[in-house]
C-alpha atoms as a PDB file:
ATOM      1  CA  UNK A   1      30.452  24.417  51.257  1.00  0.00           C
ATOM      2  CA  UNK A   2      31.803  25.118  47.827  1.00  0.00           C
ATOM      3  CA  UNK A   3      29.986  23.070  45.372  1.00  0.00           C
ATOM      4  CA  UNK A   4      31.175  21.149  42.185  1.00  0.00           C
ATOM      5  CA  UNK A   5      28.263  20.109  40.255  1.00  0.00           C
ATOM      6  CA  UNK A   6      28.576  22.795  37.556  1.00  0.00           C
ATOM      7  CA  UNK A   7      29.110  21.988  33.801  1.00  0.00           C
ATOM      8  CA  UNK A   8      29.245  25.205  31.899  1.00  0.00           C
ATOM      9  CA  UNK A   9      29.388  28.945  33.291  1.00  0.00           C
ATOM     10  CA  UNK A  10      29.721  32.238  30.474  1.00  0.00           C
ATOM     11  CA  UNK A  11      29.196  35.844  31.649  1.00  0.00           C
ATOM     12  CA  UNK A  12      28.163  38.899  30.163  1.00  0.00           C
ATOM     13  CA  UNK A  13      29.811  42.456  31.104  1.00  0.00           C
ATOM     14  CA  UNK A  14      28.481  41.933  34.553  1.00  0.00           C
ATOM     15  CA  UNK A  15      26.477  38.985  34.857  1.00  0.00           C
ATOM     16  CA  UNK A  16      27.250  34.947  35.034  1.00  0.00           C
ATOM     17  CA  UNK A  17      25.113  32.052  33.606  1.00  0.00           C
ATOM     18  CA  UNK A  18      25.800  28.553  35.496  1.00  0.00           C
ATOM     19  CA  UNK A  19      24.819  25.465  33.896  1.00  0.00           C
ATOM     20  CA  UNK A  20      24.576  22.648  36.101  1.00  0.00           C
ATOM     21  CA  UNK A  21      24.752  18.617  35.806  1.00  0.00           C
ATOM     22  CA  UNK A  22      21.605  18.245  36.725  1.00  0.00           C
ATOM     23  CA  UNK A  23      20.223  20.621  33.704  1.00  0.00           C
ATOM     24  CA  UNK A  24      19.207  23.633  35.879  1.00  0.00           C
ATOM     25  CA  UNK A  25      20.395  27.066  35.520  1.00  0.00           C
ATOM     26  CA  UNK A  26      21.552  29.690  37.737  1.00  0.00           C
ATOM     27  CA  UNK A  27      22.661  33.429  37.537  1.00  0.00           C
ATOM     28  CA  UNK A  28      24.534  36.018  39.714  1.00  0.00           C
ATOM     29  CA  UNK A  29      25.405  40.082  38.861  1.00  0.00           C
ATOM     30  CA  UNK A  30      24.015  42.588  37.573  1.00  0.00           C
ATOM     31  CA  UNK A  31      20.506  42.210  36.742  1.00  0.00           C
ATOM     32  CA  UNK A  32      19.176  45.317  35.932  1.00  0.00           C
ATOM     33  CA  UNK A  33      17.997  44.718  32.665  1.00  0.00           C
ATOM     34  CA  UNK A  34      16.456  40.952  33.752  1.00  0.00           C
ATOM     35  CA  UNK A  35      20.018  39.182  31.802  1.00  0.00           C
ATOM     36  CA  UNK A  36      19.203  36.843  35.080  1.00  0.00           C
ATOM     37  CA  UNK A  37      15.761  35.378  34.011  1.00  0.00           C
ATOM     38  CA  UNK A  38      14.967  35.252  37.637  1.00  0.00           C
ATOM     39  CA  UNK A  39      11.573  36.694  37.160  1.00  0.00           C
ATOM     40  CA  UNK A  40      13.024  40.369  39.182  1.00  0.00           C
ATOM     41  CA  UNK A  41      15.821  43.479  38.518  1.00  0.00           C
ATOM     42  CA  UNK A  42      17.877  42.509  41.255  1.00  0.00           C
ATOM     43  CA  UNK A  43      21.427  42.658  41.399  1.00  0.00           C
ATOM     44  CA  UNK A  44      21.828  39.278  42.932  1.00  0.00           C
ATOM     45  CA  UNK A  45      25.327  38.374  44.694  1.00  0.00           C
ATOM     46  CA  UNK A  46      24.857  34.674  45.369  1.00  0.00           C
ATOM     47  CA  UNK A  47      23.926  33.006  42.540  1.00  0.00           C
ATOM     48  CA  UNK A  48      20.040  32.245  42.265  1.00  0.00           C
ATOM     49  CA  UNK A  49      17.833  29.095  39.877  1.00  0.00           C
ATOM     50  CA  UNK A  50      16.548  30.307  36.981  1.00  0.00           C
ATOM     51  CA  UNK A  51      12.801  28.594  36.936  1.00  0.00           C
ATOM     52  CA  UNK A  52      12.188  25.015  37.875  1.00  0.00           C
ATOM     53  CA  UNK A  53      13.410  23.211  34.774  1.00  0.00           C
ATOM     54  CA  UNK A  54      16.044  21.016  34.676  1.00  0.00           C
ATOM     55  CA  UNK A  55      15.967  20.502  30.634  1.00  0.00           C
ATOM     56  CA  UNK A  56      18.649  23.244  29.754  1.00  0.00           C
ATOM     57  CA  UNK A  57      21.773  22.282  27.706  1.00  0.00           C
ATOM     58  CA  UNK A  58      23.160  24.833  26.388  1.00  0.00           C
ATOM     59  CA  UNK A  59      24.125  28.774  27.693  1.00  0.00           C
ATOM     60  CA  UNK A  60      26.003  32.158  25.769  1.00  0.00           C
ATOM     61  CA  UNK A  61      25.995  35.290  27.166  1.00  0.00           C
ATOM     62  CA  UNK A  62      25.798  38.855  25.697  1.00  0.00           C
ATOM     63  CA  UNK A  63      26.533  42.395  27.059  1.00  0.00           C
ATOM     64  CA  UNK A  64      22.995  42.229  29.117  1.00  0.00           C
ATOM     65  CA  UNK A  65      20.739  38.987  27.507  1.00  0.00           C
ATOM     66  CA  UNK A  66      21.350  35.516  28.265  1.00  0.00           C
ATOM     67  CA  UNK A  67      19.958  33.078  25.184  1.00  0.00           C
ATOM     68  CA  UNK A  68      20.185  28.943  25.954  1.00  0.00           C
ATOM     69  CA  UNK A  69      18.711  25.893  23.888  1.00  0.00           C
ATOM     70  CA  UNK A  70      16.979  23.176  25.695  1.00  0.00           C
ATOM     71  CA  UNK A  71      17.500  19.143  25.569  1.00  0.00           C
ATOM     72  CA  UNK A  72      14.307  19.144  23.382  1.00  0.00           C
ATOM     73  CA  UNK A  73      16.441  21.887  20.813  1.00  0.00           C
ATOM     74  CA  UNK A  74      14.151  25.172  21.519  1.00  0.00           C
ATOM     75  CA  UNK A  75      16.115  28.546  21.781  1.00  0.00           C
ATOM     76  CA  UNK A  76      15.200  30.660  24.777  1.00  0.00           C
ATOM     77  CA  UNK A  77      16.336  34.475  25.622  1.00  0.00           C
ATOM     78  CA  UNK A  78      15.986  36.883  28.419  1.00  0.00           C
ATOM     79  CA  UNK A  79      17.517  40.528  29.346  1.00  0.00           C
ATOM     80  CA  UNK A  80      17.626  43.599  27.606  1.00  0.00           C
ATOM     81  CA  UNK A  81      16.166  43.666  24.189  1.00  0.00           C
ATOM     82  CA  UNK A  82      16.898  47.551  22.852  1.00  0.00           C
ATOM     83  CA  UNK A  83      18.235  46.235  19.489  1.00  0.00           C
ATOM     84  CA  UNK A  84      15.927  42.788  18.682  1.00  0.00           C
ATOM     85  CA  UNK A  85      19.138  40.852  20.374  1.00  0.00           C
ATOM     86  CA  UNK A  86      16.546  38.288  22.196  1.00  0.00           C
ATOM     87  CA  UNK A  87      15.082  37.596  18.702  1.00  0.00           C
ATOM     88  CA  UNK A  88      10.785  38.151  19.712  1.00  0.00           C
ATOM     89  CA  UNK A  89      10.219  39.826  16.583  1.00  0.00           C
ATOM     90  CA  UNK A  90       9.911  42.594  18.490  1.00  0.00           C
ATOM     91  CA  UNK A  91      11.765  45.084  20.472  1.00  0.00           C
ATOM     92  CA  UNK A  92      10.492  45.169  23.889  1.00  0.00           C
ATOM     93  CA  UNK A  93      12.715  45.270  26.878  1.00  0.00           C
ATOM     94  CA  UNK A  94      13.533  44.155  29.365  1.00  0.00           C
ATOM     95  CA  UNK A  95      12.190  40.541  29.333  1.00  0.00           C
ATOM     96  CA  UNK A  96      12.946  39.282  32.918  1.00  0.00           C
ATOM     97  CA  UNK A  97      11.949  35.597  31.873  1.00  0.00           C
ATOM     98  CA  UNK A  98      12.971  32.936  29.673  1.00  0.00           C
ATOM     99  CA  UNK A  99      10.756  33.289  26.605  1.00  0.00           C
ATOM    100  CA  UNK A 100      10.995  30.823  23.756  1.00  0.00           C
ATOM    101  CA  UNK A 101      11.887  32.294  20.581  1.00  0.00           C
ATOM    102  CA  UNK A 102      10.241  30.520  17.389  1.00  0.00           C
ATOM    103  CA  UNK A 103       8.927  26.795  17.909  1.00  0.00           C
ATOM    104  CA  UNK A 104      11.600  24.859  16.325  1.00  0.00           C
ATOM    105  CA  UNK A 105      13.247  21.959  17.714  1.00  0.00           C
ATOM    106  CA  UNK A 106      16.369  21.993  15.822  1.00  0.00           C
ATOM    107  CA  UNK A 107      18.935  24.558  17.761  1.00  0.00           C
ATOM    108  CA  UNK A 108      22.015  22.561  18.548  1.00  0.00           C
ATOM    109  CA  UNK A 109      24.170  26.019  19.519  1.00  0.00           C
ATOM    110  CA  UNK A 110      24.032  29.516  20.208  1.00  0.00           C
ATOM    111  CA  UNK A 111      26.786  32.476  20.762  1.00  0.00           C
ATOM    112  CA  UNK A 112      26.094  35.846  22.043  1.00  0.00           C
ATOM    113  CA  UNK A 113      27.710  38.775  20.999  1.00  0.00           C
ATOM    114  CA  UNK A 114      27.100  42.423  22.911  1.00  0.00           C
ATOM    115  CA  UNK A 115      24.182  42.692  21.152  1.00  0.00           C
ATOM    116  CA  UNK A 116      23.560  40.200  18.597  1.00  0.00           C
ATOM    117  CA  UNK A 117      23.554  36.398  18.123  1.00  0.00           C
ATOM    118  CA  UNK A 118      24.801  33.403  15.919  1.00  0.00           C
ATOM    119  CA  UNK A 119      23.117  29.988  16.303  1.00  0.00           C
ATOM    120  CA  UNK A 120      23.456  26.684  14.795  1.00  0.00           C
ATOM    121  CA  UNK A 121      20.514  24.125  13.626  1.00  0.00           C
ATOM    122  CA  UNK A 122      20.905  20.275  13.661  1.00  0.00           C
ATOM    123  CA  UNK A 123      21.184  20.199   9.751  1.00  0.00           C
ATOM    124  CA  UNK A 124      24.266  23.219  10.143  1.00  0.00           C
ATOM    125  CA  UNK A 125      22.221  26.132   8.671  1.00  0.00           C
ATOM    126  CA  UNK A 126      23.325  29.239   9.956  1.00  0.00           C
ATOM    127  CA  UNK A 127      21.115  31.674  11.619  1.00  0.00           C
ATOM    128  CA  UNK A 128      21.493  35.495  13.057  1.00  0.00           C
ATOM    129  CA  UNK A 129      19.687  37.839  14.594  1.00  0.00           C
ATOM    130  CA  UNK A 130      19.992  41.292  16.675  1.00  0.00           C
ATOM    131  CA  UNK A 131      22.361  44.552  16.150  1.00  0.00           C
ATOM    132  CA  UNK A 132      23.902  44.940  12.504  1.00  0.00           C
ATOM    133  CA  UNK A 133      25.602  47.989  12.364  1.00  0.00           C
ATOM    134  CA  UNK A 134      28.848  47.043  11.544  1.00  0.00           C
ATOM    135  CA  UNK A 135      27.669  44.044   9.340  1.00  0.00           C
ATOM    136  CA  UNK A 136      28.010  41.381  12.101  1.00  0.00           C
ATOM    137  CA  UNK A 137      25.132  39.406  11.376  1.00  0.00           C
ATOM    138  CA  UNK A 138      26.732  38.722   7.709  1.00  0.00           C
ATOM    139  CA  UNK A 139      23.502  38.886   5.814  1.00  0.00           C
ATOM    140  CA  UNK A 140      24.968  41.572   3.342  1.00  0.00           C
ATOM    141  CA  UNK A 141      23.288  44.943   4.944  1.00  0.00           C
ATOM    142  CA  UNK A 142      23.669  46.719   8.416  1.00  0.00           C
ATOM    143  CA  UNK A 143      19.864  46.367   9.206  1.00  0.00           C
ATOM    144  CA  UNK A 144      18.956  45.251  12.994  1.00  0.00           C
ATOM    145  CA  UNK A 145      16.965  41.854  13.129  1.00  0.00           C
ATOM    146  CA  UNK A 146      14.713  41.277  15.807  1.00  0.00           C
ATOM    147  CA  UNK A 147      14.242  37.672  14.488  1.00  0.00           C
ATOM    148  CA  UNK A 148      16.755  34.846  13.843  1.00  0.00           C
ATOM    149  CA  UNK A 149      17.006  35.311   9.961  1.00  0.00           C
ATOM    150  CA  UNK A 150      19.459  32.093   7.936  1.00  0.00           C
ATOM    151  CA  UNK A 151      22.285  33.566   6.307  1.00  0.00           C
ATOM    152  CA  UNK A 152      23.442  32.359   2.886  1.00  0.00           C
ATOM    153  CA  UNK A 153      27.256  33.359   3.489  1.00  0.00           C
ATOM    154  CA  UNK A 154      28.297  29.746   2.412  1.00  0.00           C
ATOM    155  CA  UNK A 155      26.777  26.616   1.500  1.00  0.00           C
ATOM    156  CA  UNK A 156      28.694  24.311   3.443  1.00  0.00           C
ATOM    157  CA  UNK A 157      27.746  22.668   6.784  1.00  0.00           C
ATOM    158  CA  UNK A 158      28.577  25.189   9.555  1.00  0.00           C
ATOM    159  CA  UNK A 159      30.071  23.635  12.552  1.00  0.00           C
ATOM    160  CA  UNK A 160      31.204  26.396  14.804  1.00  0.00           C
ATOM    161  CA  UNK A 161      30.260  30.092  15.669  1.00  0.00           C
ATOM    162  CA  UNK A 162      31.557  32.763  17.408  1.00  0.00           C
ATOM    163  CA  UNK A 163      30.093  36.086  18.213  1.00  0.00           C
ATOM    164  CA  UNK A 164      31.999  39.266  20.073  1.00  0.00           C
ATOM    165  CA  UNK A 165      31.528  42.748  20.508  1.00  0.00           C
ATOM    166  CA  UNK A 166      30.476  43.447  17.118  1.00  0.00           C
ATOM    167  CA  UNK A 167      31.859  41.044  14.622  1.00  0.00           C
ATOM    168  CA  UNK A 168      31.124  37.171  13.772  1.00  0.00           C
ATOM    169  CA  UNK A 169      33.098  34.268  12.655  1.00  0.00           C
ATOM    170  CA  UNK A 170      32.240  30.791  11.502  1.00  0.00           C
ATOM    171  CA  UNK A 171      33.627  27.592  10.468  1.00  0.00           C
ATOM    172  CA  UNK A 172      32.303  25.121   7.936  1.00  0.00           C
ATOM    173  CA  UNK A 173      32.792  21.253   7.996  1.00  0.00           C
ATOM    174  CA  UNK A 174      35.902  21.400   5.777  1.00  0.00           C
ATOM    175  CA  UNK A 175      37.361  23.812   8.070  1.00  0.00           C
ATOM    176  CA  UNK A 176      37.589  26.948   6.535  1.00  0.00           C
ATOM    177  CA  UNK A 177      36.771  30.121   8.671  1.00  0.00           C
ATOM    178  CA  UNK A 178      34.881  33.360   7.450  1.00  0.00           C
END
């Protein structure tokens, strides 16, 4: 039967993050660079649980890495890593599982671009990590970060995020976008 228990579902160029009500994940498509987090490389066609856990809140999907925050506000990431875009510190790739990135507590959202990410703390810092060379992280240079680095672009509360292909956008609590 066709189920109807899902809450959230994003997709990357050729794989799809579900989000369920009762807090697990699931993935289908391509998987060759382990965007999945099923623990393989396998191009799955029926959508398969990511882990056990039931704690996830929150998905985004890039071109092949899936990133997600938890109810207890950690920031997770899985899939390709060429460019620092799962935010290790460190470039290796693929990473086939879930692997928790920092050991904060405060991530309330994240956005995948192709290859780079925006997320949001609790307090509405802004942080960014992964390919920069067209400036999409807005730090000021067109360096790659393989770490979530806070970027100063404003000092107002940021509310909302967006990340595509290769450019960024935010707005701040009075409603002005950049």
């Amino acid at each position: 039967g066709v189920e109807n228990n899902w809450v959230k579902v994003v997709s990357g160029s050729f794989h799809g993050i579900f989000l369920k009500y009762d807090g697990t994940l699931w993935g289908i498509g391509r998987n060759y660079e382990g965007q999945l987090g099923d623990g393989t490389n396998t191009y799955q066609t029926n959508p398969v649980q990511i882990g056990t856990q039931n704690d996830w809140l929150y998905i985004s999907a890039g071109h092949s890495h899936t990133t997600a925050i938890k109810t207890n506000g950690t920031l997770w990431a899985w899939g390709k890593n060429d460019v620092g875009q799962l935010g290790t510190g460190s470039m290796a790739s693929p990473i086939i599982y879930p692997v928790q990135i920092g050991a904060e507590t405060t991530w309330s959202i994240v956005e995948s671009g192709n290859y780079h990410n925006l997320a949001i703390k609790t307090n509405g810092t802004l942080w960014a990590w992964g390919n920069n060379f067209g400036g999409q992280l807005g730090n000021g240079n067109t360096i790659t970060q393989s770490m979530p680095e806070k970027i100063y672009s404003t000092d107002k509360q940021i509310t909302g995020i967006a990340a595509g292909g290769n450019m960024s956008a935010i707005v701040d609590l009075e409603g002005s976008v950049y």
